[in-house]
N, C-alpha and C. Protein backbone atom coordinates (compact mmCIF):
# COMPACT_ATOMS: atom_id res chain seq x y z
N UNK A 1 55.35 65.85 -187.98
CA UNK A 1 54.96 66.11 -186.61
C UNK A 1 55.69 67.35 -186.14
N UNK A 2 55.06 68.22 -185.51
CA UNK A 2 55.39 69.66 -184.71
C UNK A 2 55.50 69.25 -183.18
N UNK A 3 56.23 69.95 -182.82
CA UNK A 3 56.34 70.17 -181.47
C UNK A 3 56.53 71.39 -180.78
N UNK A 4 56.58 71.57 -180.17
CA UNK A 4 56.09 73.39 -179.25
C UNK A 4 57.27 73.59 -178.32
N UNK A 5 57.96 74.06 -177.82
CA UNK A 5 58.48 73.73 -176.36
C UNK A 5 58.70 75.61 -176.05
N UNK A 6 58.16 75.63 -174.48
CA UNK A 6 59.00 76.80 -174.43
C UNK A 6 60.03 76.81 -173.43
N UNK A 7 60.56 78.00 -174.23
CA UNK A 7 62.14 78.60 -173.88
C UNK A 7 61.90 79.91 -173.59
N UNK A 8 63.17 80.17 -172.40
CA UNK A 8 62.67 81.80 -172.18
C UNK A 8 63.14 82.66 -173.61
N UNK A 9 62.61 83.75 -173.13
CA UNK A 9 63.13 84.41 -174.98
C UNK A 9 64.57 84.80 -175.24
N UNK A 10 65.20 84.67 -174.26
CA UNK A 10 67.39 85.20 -174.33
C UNK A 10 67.70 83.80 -174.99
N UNK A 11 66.65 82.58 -174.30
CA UNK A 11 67.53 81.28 -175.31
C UNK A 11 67.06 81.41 -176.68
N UNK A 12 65.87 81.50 -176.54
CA UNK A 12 65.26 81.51 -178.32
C UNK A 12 65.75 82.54 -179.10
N UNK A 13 66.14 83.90 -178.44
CA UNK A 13 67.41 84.43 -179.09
C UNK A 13 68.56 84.43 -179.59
N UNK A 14 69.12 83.86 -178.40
CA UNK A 14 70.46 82.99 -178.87
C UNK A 14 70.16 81.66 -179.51
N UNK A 15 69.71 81.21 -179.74
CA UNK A 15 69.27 80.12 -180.66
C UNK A 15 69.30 80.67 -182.04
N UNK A 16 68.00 81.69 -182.68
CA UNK A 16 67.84 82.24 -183.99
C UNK A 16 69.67 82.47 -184.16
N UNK A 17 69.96 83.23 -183.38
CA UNK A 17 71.20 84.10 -183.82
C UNK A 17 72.26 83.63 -184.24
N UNK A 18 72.64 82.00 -183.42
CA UNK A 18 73.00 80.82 -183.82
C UNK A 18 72.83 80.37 -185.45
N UNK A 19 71.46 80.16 -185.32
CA UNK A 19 71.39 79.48 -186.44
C UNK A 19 71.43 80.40 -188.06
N UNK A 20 71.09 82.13 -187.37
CA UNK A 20 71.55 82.88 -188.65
C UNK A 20 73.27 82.86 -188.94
N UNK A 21 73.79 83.15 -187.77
CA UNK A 21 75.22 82.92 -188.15
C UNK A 21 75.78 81.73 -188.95
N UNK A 22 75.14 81.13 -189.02
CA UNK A 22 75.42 79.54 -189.95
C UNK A 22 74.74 79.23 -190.83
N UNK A 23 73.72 80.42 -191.13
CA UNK A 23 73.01 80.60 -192.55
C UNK A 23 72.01 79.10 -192.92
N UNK A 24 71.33 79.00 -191.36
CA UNK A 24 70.58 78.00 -191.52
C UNK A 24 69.38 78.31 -191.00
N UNK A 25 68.18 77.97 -190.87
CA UNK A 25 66.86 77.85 -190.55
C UNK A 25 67.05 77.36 -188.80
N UNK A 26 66.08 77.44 -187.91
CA UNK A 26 66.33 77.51 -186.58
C UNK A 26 66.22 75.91 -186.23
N UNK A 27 65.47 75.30 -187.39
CA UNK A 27 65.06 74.14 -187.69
C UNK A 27 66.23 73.30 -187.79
N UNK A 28 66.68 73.40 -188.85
CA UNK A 28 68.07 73.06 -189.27
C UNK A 28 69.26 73.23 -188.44
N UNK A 29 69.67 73.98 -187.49
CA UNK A 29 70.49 74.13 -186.23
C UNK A 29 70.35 73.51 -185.36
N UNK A 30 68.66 73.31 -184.69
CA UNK A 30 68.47 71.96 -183.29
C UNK A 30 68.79 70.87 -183.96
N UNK A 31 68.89 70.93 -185.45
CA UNK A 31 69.04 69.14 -186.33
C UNK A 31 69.96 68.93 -185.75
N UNK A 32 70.55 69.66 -186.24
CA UNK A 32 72.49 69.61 -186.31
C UNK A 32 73.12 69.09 -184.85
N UNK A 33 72.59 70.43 -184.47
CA UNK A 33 72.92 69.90 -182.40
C UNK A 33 73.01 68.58 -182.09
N UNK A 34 71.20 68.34 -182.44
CA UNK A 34 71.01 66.52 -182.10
C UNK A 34 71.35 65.69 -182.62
N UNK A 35 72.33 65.72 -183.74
CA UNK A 35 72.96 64.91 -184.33
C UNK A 35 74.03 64.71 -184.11
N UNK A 36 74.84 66.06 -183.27
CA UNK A 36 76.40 66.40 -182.38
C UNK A 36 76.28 65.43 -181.33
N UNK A 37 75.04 64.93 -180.89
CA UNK A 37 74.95 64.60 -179.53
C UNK A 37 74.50 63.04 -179.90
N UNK A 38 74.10 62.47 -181.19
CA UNK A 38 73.66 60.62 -181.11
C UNK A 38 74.89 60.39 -181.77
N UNK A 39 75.45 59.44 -181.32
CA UNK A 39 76.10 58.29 -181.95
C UNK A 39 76.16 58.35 -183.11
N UNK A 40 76.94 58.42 -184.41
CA UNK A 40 76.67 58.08 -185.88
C UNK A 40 75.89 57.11 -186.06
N UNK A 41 76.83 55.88 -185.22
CA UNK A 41 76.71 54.47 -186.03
C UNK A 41 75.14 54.16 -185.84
N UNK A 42 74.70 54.55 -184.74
CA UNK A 42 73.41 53.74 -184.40
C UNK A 42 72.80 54.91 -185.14
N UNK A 43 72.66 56.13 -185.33
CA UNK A 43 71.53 56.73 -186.09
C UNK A 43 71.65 55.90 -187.69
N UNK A 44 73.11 56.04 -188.25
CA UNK A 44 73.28 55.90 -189.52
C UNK A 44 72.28 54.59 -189.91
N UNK A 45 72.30 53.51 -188.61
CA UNK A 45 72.42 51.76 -189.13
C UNK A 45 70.66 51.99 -189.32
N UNK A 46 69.93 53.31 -188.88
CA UNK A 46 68.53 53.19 -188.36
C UNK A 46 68.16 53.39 -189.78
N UNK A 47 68.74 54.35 -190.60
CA UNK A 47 68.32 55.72 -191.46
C UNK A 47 67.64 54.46 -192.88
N UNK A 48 67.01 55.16 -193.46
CA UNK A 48 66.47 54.30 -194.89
C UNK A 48 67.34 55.65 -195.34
N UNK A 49 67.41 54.90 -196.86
CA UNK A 49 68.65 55.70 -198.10
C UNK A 49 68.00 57.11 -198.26
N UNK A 50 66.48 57.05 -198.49
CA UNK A 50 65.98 58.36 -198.54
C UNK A 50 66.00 59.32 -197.67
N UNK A 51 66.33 58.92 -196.02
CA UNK A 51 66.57 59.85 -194.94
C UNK A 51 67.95 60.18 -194.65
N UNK A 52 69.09 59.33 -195.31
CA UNK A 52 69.96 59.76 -195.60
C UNK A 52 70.52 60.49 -196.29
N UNK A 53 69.63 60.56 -197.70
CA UNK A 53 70.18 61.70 -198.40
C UNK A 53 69.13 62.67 -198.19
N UNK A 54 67.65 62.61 -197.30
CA UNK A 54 67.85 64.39 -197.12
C UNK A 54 69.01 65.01 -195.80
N UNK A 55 69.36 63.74 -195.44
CA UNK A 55 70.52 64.65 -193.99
C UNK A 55 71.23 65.22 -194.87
N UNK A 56 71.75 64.78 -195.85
CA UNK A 56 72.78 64.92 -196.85
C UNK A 56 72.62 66.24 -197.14
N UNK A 57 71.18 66.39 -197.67
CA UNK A 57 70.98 67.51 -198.40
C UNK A 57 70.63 68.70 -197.47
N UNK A 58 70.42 68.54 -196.10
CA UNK A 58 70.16 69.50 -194.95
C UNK A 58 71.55 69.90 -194.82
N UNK A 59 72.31 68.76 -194.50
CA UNK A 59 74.05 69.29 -194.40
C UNK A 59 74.74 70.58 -195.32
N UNK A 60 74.85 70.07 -197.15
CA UNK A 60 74.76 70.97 -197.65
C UNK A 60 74.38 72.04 -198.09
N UNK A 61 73.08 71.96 -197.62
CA UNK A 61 72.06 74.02 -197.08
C UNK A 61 72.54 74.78 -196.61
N UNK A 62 73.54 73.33 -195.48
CA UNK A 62 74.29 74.94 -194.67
C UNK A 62 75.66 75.30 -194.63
N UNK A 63 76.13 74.59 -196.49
CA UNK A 63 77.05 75.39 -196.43
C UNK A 63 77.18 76.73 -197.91
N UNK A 64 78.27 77.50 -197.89
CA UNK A 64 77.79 78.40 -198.98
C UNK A 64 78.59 77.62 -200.52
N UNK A 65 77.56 77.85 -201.54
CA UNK A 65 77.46 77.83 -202.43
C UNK A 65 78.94 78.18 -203.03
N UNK A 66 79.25 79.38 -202.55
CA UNK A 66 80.57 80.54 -203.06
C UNK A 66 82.08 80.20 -202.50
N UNK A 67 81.82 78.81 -201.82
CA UNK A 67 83.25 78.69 -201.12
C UNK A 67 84.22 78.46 -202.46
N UNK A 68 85.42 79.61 -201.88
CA UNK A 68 86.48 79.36 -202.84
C UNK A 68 87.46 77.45 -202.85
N UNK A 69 87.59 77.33 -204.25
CA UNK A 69 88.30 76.33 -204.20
C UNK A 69 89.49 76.49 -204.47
N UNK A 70 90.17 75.76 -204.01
CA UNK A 70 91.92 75.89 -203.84
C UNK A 70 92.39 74.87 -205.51
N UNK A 71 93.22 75.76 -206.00
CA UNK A 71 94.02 74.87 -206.76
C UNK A 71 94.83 73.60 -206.54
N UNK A 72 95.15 72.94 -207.38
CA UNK A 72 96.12 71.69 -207.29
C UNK A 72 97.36 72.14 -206.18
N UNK A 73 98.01 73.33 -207.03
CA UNK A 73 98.73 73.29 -206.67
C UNK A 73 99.42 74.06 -204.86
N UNK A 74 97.77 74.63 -204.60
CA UNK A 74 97.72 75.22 -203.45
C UNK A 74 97.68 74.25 -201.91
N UNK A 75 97.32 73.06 -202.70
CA UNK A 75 97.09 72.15 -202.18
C UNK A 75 98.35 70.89 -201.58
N UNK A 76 99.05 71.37 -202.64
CA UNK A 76 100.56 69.98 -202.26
C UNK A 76 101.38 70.13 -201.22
N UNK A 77 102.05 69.07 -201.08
CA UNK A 77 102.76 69.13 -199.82
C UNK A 77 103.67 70.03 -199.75
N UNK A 78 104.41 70.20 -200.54
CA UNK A 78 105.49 71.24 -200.74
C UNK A 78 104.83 72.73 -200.56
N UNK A 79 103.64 73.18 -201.54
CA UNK A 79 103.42 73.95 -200.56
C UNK A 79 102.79 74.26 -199.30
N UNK A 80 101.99 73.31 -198.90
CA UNK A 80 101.51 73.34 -197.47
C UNK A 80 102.84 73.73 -196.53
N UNK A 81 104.12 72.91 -196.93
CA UNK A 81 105.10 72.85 -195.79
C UNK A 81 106.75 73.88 -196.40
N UNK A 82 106.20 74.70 -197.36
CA UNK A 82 107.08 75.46 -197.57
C UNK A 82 107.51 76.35 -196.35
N UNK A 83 108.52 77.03 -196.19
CA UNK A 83 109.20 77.76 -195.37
C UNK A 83 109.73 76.99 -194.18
N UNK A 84 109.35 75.67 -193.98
CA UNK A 84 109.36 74.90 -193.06
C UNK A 84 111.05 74.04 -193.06
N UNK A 85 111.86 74.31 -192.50
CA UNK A 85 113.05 74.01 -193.11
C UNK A 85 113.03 72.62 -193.07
């Protein structure tokens, strides 16, 4: 199902521009919003397994592929809290 709505064009601007900065579809950004704004528990308790894992898979669209991963050892407490007397 489609839906139409209009917006003046500075929001639908700032909207696209939004959702390019986050390397997502304009589609994929109102998701996100409306999902900032329901409840987990009651969307989650609604969802069948298959609508859960495309949220899943909408989630990870928008992030990059190229994120660096941190080593073991970049990671430990000692060094997180080095210099820290």
């Amino acid at each position: 199902m489609s839906t139409m709505f209009k917006v003046e064009p500075e929001v639908a601007s700032e909207i696209q521009a939004r959702a390019r900065e986050r390397g997502v579809s304009v589609d994929a950004y109102l998701r996100e919003l409306i999902k900032q704004e329901t409840p987990k528990s009651n969307t989650m308790n609604r969802l069948t397994s298959q609508e859960r894992v495309q949220l899943l898979r909408e989630w990870a669209s928008g992030h990059s592929a190229n994120a660096v991963c941190l080593s073991d050892d970049a990671i430990t407490r000692q060094s997180i809290y080095s210099g820290r007397g």
